[in-house]
N, C-alpha and C. Protein backbone atom coordinates (compact mmCIF):
# COMPACT_ATOMS: atom_id res chain seq x y z
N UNK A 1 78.55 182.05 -29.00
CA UNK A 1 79.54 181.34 -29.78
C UNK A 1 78.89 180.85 -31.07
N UNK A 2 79.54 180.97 -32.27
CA UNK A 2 79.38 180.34 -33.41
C UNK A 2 80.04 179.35 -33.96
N UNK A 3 79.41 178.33 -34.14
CA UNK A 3 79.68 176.88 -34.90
C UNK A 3 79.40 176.82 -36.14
N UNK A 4 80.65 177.00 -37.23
CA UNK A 4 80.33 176.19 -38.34
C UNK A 4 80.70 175.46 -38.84
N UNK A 5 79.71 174.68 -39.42
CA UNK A 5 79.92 173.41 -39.48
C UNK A 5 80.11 173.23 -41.40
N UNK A 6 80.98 172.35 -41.57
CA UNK A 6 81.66 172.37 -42.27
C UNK A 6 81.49 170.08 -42.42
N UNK A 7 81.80 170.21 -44.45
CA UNK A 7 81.81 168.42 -44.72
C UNK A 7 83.45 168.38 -44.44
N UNK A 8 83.12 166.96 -43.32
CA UNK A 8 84.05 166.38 -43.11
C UNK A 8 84.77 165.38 -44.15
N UNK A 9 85.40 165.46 -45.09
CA UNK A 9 86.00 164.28 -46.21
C UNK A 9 87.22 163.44 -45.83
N UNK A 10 88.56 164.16 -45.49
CA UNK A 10 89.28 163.38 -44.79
C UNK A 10 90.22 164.34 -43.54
N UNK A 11 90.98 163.53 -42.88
CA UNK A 11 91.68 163.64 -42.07
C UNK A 11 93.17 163.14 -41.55
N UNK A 12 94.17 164.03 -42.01
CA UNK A 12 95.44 163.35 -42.00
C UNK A 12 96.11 163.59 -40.91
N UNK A 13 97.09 162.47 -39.93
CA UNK A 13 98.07 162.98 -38.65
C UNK A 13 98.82 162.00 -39.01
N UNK A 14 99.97 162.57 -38.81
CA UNK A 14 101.73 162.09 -39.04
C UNK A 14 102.00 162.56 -38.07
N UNK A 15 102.53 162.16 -36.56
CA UNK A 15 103.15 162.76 -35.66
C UNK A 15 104.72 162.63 -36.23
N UNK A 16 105.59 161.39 -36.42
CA UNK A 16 106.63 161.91 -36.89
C UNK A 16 106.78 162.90 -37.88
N UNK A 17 106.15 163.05 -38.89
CA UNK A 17 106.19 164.36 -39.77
C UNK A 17 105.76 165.84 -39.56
N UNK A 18 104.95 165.50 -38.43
CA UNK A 18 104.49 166.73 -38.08
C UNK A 18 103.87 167.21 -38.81
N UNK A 19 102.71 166.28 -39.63
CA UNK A 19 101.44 166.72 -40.41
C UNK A 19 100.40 166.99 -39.68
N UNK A 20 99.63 167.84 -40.04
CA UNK A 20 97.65 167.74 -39.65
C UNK A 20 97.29 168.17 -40.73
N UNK A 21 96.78 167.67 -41.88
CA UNK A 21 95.59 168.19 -42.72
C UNK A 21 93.98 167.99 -42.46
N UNK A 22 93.27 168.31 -42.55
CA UNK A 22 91.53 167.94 -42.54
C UNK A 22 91.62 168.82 -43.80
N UNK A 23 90.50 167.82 -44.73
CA UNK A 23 90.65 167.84 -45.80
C UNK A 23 91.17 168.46 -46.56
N UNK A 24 92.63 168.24 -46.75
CA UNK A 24 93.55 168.30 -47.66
C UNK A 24 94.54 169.06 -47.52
N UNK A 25 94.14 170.52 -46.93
CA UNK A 25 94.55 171.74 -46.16
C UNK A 25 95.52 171.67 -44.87
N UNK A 26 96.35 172.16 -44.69
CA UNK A 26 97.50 172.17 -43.48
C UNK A 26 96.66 173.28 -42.61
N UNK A 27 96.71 172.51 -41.30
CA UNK A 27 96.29 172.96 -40.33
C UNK A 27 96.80 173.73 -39.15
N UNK A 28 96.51 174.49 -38.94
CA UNK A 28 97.33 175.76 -37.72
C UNK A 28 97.15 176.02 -36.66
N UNK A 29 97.22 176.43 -35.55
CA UNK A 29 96.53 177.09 -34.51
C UNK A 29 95.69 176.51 -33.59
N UNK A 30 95.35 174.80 -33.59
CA UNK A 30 94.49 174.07 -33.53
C UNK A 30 95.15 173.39 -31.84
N UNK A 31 94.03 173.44 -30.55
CA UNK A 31 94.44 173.56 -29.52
C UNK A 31 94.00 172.09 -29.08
N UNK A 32 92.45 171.66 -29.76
CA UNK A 32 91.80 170.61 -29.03
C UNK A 32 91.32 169.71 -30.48
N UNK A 33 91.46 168.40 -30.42
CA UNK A 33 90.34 167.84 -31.88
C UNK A 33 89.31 166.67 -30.60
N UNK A 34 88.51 166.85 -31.14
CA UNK A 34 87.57 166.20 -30.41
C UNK A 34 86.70 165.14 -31.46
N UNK A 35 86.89 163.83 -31.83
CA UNK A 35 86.37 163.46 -32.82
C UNK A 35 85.53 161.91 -32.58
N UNK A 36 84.52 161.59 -32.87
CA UNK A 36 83.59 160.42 -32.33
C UNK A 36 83.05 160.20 -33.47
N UNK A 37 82.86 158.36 -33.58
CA UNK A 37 82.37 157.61 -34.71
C UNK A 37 81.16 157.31 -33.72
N UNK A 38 79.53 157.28 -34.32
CA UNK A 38 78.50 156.94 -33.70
C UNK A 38 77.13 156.33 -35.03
N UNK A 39 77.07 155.83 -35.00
CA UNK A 39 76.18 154.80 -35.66
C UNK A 39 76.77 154.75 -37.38
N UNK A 40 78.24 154.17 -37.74
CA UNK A 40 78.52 154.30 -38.95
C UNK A 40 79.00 156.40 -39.10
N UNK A 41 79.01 157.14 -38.39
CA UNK A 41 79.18 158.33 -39.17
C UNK A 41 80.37 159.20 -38.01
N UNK A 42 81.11 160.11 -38.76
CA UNK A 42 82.44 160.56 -38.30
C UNK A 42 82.07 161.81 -37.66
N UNK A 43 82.00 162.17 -36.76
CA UNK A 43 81.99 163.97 -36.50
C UNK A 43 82.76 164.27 -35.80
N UNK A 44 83.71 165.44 -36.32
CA UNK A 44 84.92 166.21 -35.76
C UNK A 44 84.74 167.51 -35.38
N UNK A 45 85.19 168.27 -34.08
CA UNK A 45 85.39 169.30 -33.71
C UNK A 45 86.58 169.79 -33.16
N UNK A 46 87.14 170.84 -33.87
CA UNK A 46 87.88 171.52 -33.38
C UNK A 46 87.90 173.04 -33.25
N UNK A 47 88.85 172.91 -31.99
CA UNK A 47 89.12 174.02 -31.64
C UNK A 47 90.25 174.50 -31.48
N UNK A 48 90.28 176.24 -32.73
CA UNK A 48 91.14 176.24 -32.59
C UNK A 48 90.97 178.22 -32.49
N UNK A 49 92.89 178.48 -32.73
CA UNK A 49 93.16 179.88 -31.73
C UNK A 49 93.60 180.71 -33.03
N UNK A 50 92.79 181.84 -32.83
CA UNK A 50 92.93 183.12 -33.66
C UNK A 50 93.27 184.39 -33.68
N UNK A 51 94.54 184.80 -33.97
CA UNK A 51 94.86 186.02 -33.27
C UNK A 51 94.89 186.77 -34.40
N UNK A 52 94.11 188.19 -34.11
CA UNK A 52 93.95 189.41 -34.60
C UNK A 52 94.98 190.57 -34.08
N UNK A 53 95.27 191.74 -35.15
CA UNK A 53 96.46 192.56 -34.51
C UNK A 53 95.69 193.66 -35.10
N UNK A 54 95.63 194.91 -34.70
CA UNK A 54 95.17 196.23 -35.41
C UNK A 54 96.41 196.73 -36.13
């Protein structure tokens, strides 16, 4: 498996609107966010689903 890792800047959720941006960008396909504050600093992971078609 490959992780990349990517700067976290911000993070938007509107459940009534039915927003998700991370940074700035509308977000898709996205199954799990997994996100923890630990000594002052933010780190987010997600996972999300990619479908390919020939």
């Amino acid at each position: 498996m490959v992780v990349e890792r990517k700067k976290l800047k911000s993070i938007e959720i509107d459940i009534e609107k039915n927003v998700f941006k991370l940074n700035g960008e509308d977000m898709k396909g996205v199954s799990r966010l997994d996100i923890d504050f630990d000594n002052g600093k933010w780190t987010l992971l997600v996972t999300k689903d990619e479908f390919y078609t020939q």
